[in-house]
Protein backbone atom coordinates (compact mmCIF):
# COMPACT_ATOMS: atom_id res chain seq x y z
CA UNK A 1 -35.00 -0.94 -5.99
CA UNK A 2 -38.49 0.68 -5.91
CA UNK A 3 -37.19 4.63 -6.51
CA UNK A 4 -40.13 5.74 -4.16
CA UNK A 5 -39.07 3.55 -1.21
CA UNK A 6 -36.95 5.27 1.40
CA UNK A 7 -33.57 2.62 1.98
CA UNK A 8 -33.11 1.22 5.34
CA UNK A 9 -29.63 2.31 4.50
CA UNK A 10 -27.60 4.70 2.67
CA UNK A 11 -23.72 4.39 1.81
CA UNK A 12 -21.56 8.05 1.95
CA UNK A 13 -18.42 7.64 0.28
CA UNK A 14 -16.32 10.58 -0.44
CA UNK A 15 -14.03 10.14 -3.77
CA UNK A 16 -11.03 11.95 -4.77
CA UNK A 17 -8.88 10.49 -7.42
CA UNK A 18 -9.91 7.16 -6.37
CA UNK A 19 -10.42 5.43 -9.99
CA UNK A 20 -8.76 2.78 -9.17
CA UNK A 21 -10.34 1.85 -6.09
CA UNK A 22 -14.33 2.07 -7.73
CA UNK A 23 -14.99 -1.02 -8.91
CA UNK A 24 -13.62 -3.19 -6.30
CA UNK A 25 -15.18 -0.75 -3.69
CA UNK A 26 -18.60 -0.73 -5.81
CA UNK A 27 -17.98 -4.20 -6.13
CA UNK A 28 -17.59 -5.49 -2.29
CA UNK A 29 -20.53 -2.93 -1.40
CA UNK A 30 -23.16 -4.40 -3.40
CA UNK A 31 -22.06 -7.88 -2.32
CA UNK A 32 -22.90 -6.66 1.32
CA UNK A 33 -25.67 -5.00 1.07
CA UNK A 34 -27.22 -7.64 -1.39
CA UNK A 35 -27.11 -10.23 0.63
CA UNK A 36 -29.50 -8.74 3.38
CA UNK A 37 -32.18 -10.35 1.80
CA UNK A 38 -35.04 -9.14 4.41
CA UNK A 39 -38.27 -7.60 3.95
CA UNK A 40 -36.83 -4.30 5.71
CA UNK A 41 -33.71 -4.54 4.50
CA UNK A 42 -34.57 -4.87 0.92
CA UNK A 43 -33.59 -1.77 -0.58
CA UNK A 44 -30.08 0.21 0.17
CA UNK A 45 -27.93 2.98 -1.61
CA UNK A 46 -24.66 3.61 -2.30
CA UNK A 47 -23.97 7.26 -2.79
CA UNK A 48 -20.33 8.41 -4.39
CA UNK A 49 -19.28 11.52 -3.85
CA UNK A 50 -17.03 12.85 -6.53
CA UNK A 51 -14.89 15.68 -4.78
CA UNK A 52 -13.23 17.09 -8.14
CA UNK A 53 -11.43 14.22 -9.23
CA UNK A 54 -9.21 14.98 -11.91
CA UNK A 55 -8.19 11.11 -12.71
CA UNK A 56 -11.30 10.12 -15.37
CA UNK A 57 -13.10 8.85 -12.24
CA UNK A 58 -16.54 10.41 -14.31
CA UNK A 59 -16.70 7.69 -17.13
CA UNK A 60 -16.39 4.86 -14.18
CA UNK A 61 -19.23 6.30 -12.12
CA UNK A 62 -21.32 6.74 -15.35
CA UNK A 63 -21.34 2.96 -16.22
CA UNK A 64 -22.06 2.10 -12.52
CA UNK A 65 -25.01 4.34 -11.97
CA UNK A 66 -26.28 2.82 -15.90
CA UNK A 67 -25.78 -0.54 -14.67
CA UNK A 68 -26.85 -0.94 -10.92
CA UNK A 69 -30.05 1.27 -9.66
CA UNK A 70 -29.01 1.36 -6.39
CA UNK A 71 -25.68 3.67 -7.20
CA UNK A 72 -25.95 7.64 -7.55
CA UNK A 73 -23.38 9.67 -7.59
CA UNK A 74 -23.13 13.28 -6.50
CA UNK A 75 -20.34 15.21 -8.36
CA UNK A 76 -19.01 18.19 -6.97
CA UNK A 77 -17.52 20.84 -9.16
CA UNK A 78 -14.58 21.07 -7.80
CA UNK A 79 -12.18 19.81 -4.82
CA UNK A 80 -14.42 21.08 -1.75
CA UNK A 81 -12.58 18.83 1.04
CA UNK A 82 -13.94 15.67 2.85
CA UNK A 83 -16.51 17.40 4.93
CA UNK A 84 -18.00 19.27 2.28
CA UNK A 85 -18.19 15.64 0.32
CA UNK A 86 -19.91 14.20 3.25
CA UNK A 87 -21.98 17.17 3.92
CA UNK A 88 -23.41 16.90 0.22
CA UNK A 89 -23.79 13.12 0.29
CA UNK A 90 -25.51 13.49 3.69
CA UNK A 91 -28.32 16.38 1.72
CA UNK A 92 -29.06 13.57 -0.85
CA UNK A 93 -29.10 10.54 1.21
CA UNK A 94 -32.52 8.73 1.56
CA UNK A 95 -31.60 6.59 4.31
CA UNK A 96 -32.78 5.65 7.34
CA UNK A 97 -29.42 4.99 8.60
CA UNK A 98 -26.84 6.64 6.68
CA UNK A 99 -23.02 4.84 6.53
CA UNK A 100 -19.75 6.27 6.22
CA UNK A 101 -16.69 5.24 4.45
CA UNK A 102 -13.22 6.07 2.50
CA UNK A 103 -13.15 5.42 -1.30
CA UNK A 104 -9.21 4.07 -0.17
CA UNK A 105 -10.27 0.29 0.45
CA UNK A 106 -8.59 0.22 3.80
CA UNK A 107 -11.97 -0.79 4.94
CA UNK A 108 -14.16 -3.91 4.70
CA UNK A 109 -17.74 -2.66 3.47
CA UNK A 110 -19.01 -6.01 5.61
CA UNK A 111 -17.59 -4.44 8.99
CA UNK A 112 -20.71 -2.65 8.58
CA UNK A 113 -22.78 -5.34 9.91
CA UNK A 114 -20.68 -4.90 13.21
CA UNK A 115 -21.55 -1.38 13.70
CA UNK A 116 -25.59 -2.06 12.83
CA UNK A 117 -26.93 -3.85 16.27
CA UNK A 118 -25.34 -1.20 18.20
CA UNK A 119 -27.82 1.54 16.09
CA UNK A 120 -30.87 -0.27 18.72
CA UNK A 121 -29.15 1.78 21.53
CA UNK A 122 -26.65 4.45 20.15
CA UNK A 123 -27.40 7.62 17.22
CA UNK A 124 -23.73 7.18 16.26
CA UNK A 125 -21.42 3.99 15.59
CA UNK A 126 -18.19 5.14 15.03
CA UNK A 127 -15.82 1.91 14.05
CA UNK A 128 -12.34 1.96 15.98
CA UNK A 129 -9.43 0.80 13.93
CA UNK A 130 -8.27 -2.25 15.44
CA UNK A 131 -4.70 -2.63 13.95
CA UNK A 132 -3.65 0.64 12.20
CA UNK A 133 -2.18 -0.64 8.53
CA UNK A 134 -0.45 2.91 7.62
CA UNK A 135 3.18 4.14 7.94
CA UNK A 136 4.85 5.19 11.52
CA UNK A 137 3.92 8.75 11.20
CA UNK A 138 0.25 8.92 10.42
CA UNK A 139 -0.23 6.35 12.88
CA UNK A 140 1.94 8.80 15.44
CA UNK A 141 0.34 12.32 14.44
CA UNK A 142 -2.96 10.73 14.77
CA UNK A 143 -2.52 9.33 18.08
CA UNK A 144 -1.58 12.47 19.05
CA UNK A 145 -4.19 14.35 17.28
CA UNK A 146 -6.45 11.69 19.08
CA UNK A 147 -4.81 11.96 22.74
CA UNK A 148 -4.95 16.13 22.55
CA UNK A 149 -8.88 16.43 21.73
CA UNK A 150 -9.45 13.67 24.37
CA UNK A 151 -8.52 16.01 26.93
CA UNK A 152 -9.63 18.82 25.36
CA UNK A 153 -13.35 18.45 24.51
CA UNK A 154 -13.52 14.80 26.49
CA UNK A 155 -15.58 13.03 23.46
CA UNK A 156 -14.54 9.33 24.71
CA UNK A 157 -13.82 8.08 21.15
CA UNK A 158 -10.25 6.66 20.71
CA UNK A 159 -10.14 6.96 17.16
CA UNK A 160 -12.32 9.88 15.19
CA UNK A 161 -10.26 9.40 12.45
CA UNK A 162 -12.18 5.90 11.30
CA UNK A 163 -14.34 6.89 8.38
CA UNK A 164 -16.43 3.96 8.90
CA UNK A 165 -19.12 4.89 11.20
CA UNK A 166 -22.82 4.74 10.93
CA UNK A 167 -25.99 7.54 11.89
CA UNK A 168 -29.39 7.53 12.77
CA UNK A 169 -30.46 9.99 9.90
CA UNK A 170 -32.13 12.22 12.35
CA UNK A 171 -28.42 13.05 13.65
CA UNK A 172 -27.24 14.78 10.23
CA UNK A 173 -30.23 16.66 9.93
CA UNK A 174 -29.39 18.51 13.11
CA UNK A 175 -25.78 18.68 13.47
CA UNK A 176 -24.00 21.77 11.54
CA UNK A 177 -20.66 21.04 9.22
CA UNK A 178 -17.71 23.39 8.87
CA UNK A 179 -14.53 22.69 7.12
CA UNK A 180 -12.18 19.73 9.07
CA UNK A 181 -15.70 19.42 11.30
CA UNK A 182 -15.78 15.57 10.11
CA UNK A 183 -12.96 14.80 12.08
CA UNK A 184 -14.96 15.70 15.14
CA UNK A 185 -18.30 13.98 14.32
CA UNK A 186 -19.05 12.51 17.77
CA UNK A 187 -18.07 15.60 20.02
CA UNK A 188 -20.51 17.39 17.77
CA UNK A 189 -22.99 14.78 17.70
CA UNK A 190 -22.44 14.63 21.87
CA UNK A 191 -23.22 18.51 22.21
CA UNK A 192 -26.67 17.92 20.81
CA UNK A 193 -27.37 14.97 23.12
CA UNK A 194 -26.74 11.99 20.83
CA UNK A 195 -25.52 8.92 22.15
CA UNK A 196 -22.15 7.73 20.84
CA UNK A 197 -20.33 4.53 20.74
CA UNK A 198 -17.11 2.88 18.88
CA UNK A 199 -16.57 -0.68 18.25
CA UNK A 200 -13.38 -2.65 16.77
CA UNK A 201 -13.26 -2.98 12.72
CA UNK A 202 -10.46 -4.11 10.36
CA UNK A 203 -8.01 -2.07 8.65
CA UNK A 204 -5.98 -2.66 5.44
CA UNK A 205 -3.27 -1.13 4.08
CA UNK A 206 -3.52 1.24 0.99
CA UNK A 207 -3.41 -0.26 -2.51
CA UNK A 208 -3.79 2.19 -5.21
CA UNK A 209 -3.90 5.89 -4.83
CA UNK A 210 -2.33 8.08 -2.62
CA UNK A 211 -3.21 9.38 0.89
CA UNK A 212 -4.97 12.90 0.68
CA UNK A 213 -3.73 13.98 4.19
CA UNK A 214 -0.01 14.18 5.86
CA UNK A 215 1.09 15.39 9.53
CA UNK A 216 0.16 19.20 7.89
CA UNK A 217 -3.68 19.16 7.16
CA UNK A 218 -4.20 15.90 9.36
CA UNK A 219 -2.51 17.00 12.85
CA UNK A 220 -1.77 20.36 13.07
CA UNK A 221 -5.31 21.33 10.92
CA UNK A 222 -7.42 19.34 13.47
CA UNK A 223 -5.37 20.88 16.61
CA UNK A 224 -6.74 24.52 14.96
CA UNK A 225 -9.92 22.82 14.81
CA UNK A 226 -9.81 21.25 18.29
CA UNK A 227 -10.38 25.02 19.71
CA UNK A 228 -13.70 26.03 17.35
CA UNK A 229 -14.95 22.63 18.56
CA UNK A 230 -13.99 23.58 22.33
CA UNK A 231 -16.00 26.94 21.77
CA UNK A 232 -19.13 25.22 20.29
CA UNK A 233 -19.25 23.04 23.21
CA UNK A 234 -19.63 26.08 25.46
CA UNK A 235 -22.02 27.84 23.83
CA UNK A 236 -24.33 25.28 21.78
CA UNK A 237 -28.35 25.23 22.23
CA UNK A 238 -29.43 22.14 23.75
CA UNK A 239 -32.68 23.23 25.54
CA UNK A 240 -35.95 20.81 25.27
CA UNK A 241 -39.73 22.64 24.59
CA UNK A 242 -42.93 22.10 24.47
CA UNK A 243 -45.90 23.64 23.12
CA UNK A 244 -48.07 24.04 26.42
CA UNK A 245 -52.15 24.51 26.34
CA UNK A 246 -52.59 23.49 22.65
CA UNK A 247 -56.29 24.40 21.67
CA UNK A 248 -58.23 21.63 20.41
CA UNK A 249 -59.87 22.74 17.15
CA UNK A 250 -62.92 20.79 16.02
């Protein structure tokens, strides 16, 4: 890839303890994305974000950025949280679309080609988990999670949860991030007058690893959150200028 080319697409994936899951993720990714053989879809990224791992995860992301150009990865020195990951992928992304998605393989990299006709018409693509391949309770807390900011800040997605999702770059530029904020990308992205959407993608069940979240800091941290998000609604800038009576200088 031609370093000095902005990619038609960039890759976010935050990684914690994943090591595991790298090479098979890496591995599916650049099967995707290398297929896309067209002139304006010739060069990509794929950004890992390492949030602190603690699991050797460094010596596996070494040999992948050596062997494959289009692989960086943005180490963090210690465990920030999954919206500070994002946030820092987001700051060193090049893309013109930038893509979201878990280092936990419960995602197929090539639902990504779902989400990308819908990017003519919508700034956000959020996927929607079809058929939900965890155990009874995360699939119950986040239902409820789900059902409470529904009728709370009204965002219209069914399932925020669904790291795969994909931006028009100009939407991360102007949306702020606070801790547990990447749960509530579309409301956010809503209050500055982006258009979202959400379309039907796969879901797998968990292989190696362990799940980072439980019904503590999945349900009852994004209820707290639910209420800052509420607030922000109410009192975010959304006005339109213009410059008027410019002076032509000759």
């Amino acid at each position: 890839m031609n370093s000095d080319a902005q990619p038609w697409i960039s890759v976010v994936i935050p990684m914690k303890d994943e090591r595991e899951n790298i090479a098979p993720l890496s591995s599916q990714l650049l099967k995707f994305l290398g297929h896309r053989k067209e002139t304006q879809f010739a060069s990509f990224e794929i950004l890992f974000v390492d949030d602190g791992s603690t699991d050797g995860s460094d010596g596996l992301f070494l040999d992948l950025v050596q062997a494959h150009p289009e692989i960086r990865v943005i180490g963090l020195d210690q465990n920030y949280g999954q919206t500070a990951a994002f946030d820092a992928g987001f700051r060193y992304a090049k893309g013109k679309l930038i893509a979201t998605l878990d280092g936990d393989l419960q995602y197929d990299p090539a639902d990504i080609e779902k989400l990308l006709p819908l990017t003519r018409e919508y700034d956000v693509v959020c996927g929607r988990r079809e058929r939900r391949n965890d155990n009874l309770i995360r699939r119950w807390s986040s239902r409820i999670a789900n059902g409470v900011r529904n009728v709370v800040i009204h965002d219209g997605i069914h399932d925020t949860g669904c790291s795969l999702k994909v931006f028009q770059r100009s939407v991360l530029d102007r949306i702020p991030l606070f801790t547990g904020m990447h749960r509530f990308f579309p409301a956010i992205a809503q209050m500055y007058g982006y258009s979202v959407t959400e379309i039907p993608v796969q879901h797998f069940p968990r292989v190696h690893g362990q799940s980072k979240y439980g019904v503590g800091n999945r349900l009852f941290a994004s209820l707290y959150d639910l209420f800052a998000v509420r607030w922000m609604q109410g009192r975010c800038l959304t006005y339109r200028a213009k410059e008027i009576g410019k002076r032509n200088v000759e």
